[in-house]
N, C-alpha and C. Protein backbone atom coordinates (compact mmCIF):
# COMPACT_ATOMS: atom_id res chain seq x y z
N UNK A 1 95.15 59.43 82.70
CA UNK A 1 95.16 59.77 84.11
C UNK A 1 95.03 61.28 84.25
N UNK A 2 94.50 61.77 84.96
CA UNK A 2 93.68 63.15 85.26
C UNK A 2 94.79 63.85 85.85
N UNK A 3 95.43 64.82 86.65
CA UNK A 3 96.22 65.43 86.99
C UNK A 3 95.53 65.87 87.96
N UNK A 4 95.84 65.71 89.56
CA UNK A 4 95.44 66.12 90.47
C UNK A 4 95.74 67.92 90.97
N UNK A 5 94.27 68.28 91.07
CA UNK A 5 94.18 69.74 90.74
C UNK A 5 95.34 70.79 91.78
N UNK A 6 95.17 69.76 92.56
CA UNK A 6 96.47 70.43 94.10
C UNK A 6 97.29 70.05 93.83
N UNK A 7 97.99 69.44 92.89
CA UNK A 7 99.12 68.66 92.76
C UNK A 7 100.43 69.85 92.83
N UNK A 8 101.77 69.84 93.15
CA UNK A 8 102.39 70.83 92.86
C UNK A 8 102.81 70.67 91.12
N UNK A 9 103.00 72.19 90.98
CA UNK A 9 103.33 72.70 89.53
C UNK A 9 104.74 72.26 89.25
N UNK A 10 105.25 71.25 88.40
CA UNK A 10 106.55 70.84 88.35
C UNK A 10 106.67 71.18 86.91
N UNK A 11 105.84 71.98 86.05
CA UNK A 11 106.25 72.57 84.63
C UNK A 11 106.54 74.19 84.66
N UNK A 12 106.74 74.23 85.87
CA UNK A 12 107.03 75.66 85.75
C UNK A 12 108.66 75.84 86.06
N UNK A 13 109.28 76.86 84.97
CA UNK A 13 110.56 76.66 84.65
C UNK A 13 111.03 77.29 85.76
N UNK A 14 112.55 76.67 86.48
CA UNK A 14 113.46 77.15 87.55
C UNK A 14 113.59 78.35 87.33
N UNK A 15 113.69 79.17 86.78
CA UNK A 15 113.82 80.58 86.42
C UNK A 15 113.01 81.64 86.99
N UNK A 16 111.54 80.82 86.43
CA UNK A 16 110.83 81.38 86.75
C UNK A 16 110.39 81.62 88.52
N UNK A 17 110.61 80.38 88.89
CA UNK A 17 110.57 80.15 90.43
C UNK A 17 111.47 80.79 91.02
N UNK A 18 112.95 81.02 90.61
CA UNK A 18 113.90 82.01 91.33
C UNK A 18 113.86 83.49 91.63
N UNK A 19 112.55 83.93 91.14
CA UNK A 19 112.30 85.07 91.13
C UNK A 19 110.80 85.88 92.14
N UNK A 20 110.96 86.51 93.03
CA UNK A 20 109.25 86.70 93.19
C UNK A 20 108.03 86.99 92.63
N UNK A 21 107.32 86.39 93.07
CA UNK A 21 105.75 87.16 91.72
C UNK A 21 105.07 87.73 92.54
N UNK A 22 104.78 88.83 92.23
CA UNK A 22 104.16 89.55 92.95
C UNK A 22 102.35 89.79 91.99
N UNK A 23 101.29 89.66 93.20
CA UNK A 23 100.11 89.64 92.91
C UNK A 23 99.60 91.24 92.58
N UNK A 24 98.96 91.85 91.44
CA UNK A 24 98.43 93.17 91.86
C UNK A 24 96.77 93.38 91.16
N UNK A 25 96.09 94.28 91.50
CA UNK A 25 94.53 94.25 91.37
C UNK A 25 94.06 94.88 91.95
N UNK A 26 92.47 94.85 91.50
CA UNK A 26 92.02 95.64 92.38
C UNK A 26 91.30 94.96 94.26
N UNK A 27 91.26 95.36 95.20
CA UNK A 27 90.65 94.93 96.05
C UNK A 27 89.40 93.81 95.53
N UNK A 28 89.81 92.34 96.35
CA UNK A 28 88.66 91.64 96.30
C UNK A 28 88.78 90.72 95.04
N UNK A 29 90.28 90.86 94.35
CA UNK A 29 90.58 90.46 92.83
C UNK A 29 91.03 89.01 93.46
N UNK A 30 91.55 88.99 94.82
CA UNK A 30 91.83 87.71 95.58
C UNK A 30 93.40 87.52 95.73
N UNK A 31 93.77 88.34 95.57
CA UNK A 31 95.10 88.66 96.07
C UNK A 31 96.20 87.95 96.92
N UNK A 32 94.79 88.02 97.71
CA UNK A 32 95.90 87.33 99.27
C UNK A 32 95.54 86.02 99.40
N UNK A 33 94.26 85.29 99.36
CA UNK A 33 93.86 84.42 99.23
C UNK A 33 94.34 83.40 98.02
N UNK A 34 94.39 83.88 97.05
CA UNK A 34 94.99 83.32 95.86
C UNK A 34 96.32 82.83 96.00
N UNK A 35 96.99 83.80 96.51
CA UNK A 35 98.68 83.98 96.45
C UNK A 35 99.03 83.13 97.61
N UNK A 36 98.43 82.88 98.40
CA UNK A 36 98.40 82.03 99.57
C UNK A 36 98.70 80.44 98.61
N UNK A 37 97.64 79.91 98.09
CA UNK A 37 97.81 79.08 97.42
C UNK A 37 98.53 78.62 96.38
N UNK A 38 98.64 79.68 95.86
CA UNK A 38 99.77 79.91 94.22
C UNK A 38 101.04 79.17 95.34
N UNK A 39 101.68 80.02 96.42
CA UNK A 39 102.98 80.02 97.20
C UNK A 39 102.85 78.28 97.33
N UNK A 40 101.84 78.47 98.16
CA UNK A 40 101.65 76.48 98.19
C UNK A 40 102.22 75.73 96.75
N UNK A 41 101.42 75.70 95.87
CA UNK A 41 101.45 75.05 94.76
C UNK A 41 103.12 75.29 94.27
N UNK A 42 103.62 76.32 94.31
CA UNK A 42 104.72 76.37 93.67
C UNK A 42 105.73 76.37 95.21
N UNK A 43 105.68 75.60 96.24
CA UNK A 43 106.47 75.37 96.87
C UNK A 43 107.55 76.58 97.32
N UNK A 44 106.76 77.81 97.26
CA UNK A 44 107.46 79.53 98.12
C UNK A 44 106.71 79.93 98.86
N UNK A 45 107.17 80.70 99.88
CA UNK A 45 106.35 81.25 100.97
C UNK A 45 105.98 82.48 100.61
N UNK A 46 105.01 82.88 100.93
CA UNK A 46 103.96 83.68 100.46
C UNK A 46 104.12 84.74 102.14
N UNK A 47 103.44 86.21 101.09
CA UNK A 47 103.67 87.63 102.10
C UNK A 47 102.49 88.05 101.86
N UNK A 48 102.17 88.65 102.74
CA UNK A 48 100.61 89.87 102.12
C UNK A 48 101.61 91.25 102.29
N UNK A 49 101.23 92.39 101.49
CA UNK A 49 102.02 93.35 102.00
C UNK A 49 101.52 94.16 103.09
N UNK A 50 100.23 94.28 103.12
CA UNK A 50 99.77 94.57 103.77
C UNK A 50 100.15 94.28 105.63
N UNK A 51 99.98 93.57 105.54
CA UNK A 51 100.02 92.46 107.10
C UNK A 51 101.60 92.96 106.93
N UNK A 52 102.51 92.85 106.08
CA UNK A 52 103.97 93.06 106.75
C UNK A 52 104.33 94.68 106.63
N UNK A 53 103.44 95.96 106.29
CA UNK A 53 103.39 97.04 106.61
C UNK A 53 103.16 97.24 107.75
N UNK A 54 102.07 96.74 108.64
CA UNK A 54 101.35 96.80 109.85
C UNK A 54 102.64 95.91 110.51
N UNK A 55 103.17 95.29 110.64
CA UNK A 55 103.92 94.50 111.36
C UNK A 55 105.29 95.75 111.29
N UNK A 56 105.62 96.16 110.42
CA UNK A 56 106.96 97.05 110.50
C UNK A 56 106.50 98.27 111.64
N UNK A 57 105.01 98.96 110.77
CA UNK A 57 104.92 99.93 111.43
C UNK A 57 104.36 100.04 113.13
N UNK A 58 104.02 98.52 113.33
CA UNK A 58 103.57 98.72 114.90
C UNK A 58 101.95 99.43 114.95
N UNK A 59 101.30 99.50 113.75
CA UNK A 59 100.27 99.84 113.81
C UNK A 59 99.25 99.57 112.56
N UNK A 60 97.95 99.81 112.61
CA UNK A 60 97.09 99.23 111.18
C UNK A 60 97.21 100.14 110.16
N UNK A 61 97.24 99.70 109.10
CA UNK A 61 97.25 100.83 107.82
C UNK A 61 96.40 102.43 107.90
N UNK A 62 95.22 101.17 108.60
CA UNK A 62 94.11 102.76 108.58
C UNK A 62 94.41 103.55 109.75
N UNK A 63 95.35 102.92 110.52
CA UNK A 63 96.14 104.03 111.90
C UNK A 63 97.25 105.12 110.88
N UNK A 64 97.67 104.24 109.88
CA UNK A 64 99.06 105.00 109.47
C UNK A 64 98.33 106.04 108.51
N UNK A 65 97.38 105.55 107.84
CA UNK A 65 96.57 106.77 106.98
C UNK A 65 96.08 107.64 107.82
N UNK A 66 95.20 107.41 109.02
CA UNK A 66 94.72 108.45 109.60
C UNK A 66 96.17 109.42 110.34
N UNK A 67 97.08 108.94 110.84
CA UNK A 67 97.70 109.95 111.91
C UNK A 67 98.98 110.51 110.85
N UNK A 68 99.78 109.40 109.46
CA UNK A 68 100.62 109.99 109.39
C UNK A 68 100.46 110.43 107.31
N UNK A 69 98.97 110.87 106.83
CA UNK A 69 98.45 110.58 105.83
C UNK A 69 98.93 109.86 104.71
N UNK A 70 98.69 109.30 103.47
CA UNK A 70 98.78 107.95 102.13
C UNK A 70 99.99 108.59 101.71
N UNK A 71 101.17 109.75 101.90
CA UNK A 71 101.96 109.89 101.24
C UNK A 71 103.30 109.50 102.56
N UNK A 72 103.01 109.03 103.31
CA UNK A 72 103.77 108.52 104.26
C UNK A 72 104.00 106.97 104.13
N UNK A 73 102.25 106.43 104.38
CA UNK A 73 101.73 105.30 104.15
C UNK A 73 102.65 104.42 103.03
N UNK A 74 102.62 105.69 101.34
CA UNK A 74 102.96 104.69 100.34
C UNK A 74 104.65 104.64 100.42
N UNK A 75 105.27 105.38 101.19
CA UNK A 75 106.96 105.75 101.34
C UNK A 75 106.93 104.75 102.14
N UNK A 76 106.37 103.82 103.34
CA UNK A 76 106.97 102.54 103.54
C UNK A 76 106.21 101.69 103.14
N UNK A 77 105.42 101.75 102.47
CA UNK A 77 104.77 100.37 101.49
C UNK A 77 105.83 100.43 100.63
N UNK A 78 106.48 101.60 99.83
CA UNK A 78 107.72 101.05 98.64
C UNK A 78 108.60 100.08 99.42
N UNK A 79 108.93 100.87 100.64
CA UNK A 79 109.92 100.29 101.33
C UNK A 79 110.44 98.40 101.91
N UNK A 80 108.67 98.37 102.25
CA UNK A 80 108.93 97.42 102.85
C UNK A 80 108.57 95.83 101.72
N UNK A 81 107.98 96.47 100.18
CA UNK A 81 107.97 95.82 98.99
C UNK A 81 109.36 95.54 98.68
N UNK A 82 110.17 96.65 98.67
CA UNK A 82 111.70 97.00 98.56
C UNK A 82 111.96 95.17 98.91
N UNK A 83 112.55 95.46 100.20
CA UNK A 83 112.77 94.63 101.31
C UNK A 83 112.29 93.47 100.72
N UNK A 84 110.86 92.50 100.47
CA UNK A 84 110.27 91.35 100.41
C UNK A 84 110.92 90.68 99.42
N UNK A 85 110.75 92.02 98.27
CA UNK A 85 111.74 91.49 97.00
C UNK A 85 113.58 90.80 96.83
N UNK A 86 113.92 91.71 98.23
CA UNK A 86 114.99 91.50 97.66
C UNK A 86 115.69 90.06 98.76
N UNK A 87 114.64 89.54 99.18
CA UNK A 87 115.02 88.25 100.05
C UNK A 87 114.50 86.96 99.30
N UNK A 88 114.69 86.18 99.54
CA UNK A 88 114.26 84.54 98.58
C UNK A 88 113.26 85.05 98.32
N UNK A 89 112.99 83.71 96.91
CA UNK A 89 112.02 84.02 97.08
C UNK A 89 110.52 83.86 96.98
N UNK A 90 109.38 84.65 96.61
CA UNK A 90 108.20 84.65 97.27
C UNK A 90 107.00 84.95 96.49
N UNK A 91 105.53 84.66 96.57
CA UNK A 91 104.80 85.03 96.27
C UNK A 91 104.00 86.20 97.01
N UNK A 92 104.30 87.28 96.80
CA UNK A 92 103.45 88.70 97.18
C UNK A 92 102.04 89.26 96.72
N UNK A 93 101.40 89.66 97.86
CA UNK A 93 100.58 90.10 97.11
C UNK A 93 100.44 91.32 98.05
N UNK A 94 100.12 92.21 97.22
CA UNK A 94 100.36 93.66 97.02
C UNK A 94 98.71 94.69 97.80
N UNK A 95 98.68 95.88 98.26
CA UNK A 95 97.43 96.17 98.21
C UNK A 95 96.96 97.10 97.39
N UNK A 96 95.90 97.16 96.57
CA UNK A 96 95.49 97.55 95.79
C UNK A 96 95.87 98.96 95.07
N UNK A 97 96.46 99.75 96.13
CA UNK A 97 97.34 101.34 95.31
C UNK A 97 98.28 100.72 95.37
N UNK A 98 99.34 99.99 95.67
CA UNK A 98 100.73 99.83 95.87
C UNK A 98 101.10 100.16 94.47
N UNK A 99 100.49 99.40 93.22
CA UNK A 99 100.93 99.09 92.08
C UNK A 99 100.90 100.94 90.88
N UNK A 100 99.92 101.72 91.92
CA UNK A 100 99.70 102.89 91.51
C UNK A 100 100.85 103.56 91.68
N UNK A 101 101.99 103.34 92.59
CA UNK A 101 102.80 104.32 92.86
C UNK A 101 103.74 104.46 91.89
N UNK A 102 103.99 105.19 91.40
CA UNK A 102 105.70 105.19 89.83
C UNK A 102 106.72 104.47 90.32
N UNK A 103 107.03 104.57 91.99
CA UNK A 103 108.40 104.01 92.27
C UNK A 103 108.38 103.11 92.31
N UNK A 104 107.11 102.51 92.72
CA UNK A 104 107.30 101.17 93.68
C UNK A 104 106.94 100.05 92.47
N UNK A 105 106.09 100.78 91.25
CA UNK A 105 105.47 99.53 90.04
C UNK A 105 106.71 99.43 89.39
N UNK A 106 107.79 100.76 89.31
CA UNK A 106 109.30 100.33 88.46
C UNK A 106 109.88 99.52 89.59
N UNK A 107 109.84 98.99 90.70
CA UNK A 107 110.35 98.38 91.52
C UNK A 107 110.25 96.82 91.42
N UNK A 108 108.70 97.07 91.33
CA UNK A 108 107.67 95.40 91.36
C UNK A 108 108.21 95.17 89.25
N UNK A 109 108.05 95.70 88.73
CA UNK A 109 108.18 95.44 87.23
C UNK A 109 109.57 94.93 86.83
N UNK A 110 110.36 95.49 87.91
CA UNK A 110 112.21 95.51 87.73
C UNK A 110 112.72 93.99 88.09
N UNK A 111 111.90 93.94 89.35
CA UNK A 111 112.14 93.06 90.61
C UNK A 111 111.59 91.65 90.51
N UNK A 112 110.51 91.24 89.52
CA UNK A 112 109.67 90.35 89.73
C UNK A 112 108.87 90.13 88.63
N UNK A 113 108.22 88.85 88.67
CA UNK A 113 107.17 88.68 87.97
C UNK A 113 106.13 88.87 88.26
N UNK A 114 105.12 89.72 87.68
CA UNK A 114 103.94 90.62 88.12
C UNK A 114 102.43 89.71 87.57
N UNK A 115 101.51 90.14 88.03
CA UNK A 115 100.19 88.97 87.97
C UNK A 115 99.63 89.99 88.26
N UNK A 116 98.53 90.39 87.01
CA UNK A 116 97.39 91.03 87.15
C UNK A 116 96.17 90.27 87.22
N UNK A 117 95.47 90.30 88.67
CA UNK A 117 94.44 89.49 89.04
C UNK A 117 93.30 90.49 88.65
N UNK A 118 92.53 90.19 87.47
CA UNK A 118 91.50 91.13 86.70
C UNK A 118 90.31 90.49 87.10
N UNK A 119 89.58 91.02 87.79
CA UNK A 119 88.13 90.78 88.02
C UNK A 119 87.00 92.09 87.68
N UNK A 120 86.05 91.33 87.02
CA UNK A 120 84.59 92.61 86.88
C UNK A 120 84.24 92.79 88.29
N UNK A 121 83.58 94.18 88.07
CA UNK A 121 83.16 95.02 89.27
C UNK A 121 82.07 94.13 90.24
N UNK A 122 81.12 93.28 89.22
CA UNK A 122 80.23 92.47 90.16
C UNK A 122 80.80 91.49 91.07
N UNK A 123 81.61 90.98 90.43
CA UNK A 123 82.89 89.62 91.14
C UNK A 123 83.45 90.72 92.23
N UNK A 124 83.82 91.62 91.81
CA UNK A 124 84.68 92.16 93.29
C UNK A 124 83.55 92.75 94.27
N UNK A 125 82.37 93.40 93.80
CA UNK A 125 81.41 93.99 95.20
C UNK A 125 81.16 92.73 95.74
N UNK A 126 80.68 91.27 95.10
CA UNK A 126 80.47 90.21 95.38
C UNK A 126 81.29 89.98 97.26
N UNK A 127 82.76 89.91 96.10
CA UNK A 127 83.25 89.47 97.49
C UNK A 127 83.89 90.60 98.41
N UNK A 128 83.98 92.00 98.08
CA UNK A 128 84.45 93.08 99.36
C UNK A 128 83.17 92.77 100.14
N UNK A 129 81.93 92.69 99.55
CA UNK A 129 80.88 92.40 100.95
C UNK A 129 81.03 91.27 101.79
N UNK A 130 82.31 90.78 101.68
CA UNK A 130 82.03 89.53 103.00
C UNK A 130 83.02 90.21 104.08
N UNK A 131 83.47 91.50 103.65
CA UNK A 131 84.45 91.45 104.85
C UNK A 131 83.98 93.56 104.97
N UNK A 132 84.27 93.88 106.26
CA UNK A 132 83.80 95.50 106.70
C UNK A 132 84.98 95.76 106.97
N UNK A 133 86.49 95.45 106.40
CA UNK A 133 87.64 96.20 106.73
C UNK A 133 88.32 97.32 106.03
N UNK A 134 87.24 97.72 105.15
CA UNK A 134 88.10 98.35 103.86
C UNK A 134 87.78 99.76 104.13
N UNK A 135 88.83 100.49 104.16
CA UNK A 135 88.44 101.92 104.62
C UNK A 135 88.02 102.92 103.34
N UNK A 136 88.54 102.39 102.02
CA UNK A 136 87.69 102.90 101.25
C UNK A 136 86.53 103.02 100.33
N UNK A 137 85.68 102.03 101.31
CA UNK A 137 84.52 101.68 100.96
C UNK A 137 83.45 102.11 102.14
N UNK A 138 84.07 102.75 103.05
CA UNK A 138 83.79 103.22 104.31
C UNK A 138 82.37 104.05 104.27
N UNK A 139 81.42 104.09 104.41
CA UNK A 139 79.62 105.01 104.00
C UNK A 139 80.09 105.55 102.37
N UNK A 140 80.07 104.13 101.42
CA UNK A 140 80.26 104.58 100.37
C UNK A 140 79.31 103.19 99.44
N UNK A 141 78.92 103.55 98.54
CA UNK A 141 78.30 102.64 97.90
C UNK A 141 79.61 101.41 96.67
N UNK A 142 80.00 100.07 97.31
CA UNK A 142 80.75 99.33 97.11
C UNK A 142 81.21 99.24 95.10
N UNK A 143 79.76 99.02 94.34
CA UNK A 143 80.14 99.27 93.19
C UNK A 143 80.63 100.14 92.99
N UNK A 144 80.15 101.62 92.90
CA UNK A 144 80.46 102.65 92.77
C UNK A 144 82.09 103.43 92.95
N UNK A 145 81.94 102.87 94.14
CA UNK A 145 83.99 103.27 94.15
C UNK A 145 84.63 102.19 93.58
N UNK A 146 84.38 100.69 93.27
CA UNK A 146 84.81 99.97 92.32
C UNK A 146 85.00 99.92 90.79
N UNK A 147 83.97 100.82 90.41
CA UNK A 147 83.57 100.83 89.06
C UNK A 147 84.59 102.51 88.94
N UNK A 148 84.83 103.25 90.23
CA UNK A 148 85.89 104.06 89.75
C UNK A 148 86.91 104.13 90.01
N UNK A 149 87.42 103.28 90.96
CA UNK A 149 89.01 102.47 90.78
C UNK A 149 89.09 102.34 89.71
N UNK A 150 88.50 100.87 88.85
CA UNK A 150 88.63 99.84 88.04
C UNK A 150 88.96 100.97 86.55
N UNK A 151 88.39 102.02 86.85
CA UNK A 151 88.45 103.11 85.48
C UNK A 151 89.64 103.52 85.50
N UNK A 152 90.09 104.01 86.99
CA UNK A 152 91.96 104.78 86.83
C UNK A 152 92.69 103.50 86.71
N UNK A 153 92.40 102.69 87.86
CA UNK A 153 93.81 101.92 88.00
C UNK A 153 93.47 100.64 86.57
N UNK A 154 92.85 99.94 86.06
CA UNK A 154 93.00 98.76 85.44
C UNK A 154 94.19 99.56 84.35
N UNK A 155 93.94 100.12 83.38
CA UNK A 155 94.87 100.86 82.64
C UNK A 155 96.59 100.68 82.81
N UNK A 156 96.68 101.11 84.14
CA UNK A 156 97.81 100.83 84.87
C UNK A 156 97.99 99.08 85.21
N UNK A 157 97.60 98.64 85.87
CA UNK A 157 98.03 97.29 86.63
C UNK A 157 98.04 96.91 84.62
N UNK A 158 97.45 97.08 84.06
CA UNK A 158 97.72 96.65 82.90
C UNK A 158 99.30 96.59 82.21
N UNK A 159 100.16 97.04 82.67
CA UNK A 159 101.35 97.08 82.95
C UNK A 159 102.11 95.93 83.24
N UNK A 160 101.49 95.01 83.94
CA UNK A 160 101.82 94.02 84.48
C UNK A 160 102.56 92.76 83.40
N UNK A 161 103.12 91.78 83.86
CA UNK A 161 103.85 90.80 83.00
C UNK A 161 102.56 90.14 82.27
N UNK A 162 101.97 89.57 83.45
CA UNK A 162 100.86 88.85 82.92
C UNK A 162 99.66 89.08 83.64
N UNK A 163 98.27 88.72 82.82
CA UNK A 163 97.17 89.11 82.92
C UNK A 163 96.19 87.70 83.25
N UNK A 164 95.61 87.81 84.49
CA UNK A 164 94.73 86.66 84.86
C UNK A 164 93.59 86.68 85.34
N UNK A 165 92.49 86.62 84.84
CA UNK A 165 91.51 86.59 84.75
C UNK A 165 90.87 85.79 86.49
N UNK A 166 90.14 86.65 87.66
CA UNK A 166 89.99 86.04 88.44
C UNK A 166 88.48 86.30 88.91
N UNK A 167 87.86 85.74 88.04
CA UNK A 167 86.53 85.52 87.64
C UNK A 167 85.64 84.63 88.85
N UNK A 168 84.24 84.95 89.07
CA UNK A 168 83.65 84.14 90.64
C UNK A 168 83.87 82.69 90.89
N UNK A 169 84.18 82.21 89.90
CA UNK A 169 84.86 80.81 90.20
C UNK A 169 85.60 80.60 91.13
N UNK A 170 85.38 79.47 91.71
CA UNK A 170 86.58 78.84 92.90
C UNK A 170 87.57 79.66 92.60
N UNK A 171 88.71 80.39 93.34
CA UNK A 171 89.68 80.61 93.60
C UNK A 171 90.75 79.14 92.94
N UNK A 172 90.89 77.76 93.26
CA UNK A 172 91.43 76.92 92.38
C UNK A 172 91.47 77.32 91.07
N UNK A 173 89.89 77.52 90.35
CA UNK A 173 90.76 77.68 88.69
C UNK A 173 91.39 78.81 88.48
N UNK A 174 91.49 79.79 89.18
CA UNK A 174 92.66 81.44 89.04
C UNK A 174 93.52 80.88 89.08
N UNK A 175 94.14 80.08 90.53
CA UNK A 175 95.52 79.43 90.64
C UNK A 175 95.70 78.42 89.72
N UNK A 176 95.07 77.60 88.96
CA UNK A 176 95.32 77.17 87.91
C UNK A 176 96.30 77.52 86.48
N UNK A 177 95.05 78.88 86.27
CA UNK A 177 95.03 79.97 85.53
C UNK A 177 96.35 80.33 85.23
N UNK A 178 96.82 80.67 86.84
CA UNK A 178 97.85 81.70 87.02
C UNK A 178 99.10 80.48 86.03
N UNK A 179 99.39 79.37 87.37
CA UNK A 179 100.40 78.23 86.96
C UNK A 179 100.26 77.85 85.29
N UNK A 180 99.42 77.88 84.78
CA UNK A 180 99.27 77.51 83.37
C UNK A 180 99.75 78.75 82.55
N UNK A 181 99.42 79.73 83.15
CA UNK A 181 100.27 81.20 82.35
C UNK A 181 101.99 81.51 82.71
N UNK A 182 102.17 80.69 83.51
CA UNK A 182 103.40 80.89 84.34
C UNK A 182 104.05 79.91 83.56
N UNK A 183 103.32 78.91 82.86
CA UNK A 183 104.36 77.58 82.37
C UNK A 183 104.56 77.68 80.87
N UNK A 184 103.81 79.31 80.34
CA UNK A 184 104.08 79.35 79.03
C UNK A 184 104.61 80.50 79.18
N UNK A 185 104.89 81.72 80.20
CA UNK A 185 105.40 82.60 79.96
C UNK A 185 106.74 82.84 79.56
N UNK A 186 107.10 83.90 78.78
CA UNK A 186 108.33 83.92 78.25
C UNK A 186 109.07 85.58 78.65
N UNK A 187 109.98 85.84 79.19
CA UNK A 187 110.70 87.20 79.50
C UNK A 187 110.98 88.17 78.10
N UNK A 188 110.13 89.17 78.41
CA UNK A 188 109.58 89.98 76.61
C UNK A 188 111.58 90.42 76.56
């Protein structure tokens, strides 16, 4: 008998579920979309951080970058990561510098189980072109600032507990991916 692909994950150890996992990557690695589903499958409610920055601050990220500049921005992104973590818990997913900051990755590393959603540069221009919200892709050529993210930050998110490959395939086999790495992982 086949194992139904939506089925919920019932080999993943209580332990592991008592804790939040937080998603990190680069933009377009599927983050939010993914983690949406992961939360499903493993029966936790799921956060974007994003969406609950903008909800604290009463305004859009690219309002808080433009009027109060990224070193304001990332002092309540720690903050309000702070916060997500330390309530039941949840599947997070993070936005793409969050994981850059020193405080906030000893926070997410301290706090949680971490998921590096690793995608090649073609998989991610692929999909940042379905959406015009990204301010740092703003009159910029999409590979190009991808291919020089992916140079500073992969290094870093490399940091992470675990490493998952989120390749142009359905979004299902990542969350697969993820739950199947989650049901062998072990606390180093």
């Amino acid at each position: 008998m086949s194992r139904n692909p939506k089925s919920p994950a019932p080999d993943i150890a209580p332990a592991i579920r008592a804790r939040p996992i937080v998603l990190v990557g680069l933009m377009g690695s599927g983050k939010s979309t993914i983690g949406r589903r992961l939360a499903q499958r493993l029966g936790m409610r799921f956060a974007d951080a994003d969406d609950e920055i903008e909800r604290a601050a009463g305004m859009t990220i690219a309002d808080i970058f433009a009027r109060f500049g990224e070193a304001h921005f990332r002092d309540g992104e720690r903050r309000v990561i702070a916060r997500l973590l330390t309530g039941r818990p949840l599947v997070l997913a993070t936005g793409g510098g969050a994981f850059m900051n020193d405080e906030t990755r000893a926070l997410i590393l301290d706090k949680s189980l971490c998921i590096w959603l690793d995608a090649d540069v073609a998989t991610l221009v692929e999909r940042v072109g379905r959406r015009s919200h990204r301010p740092l892709l703003k009159n910029r050529d999409p590979g190009e600032v991808l291919r020089e993210l992916a140079a500073i930050r992969n290094p870093v998110y490399a940091e992470a507990h675990i490493r998952v490959s989120s390749a142009s395939n359905p979004h299902e086999h990542t969350v697969r991916a993820i739950l199947e790495a989650l049901s062998q992982w072990k606390p180093q």
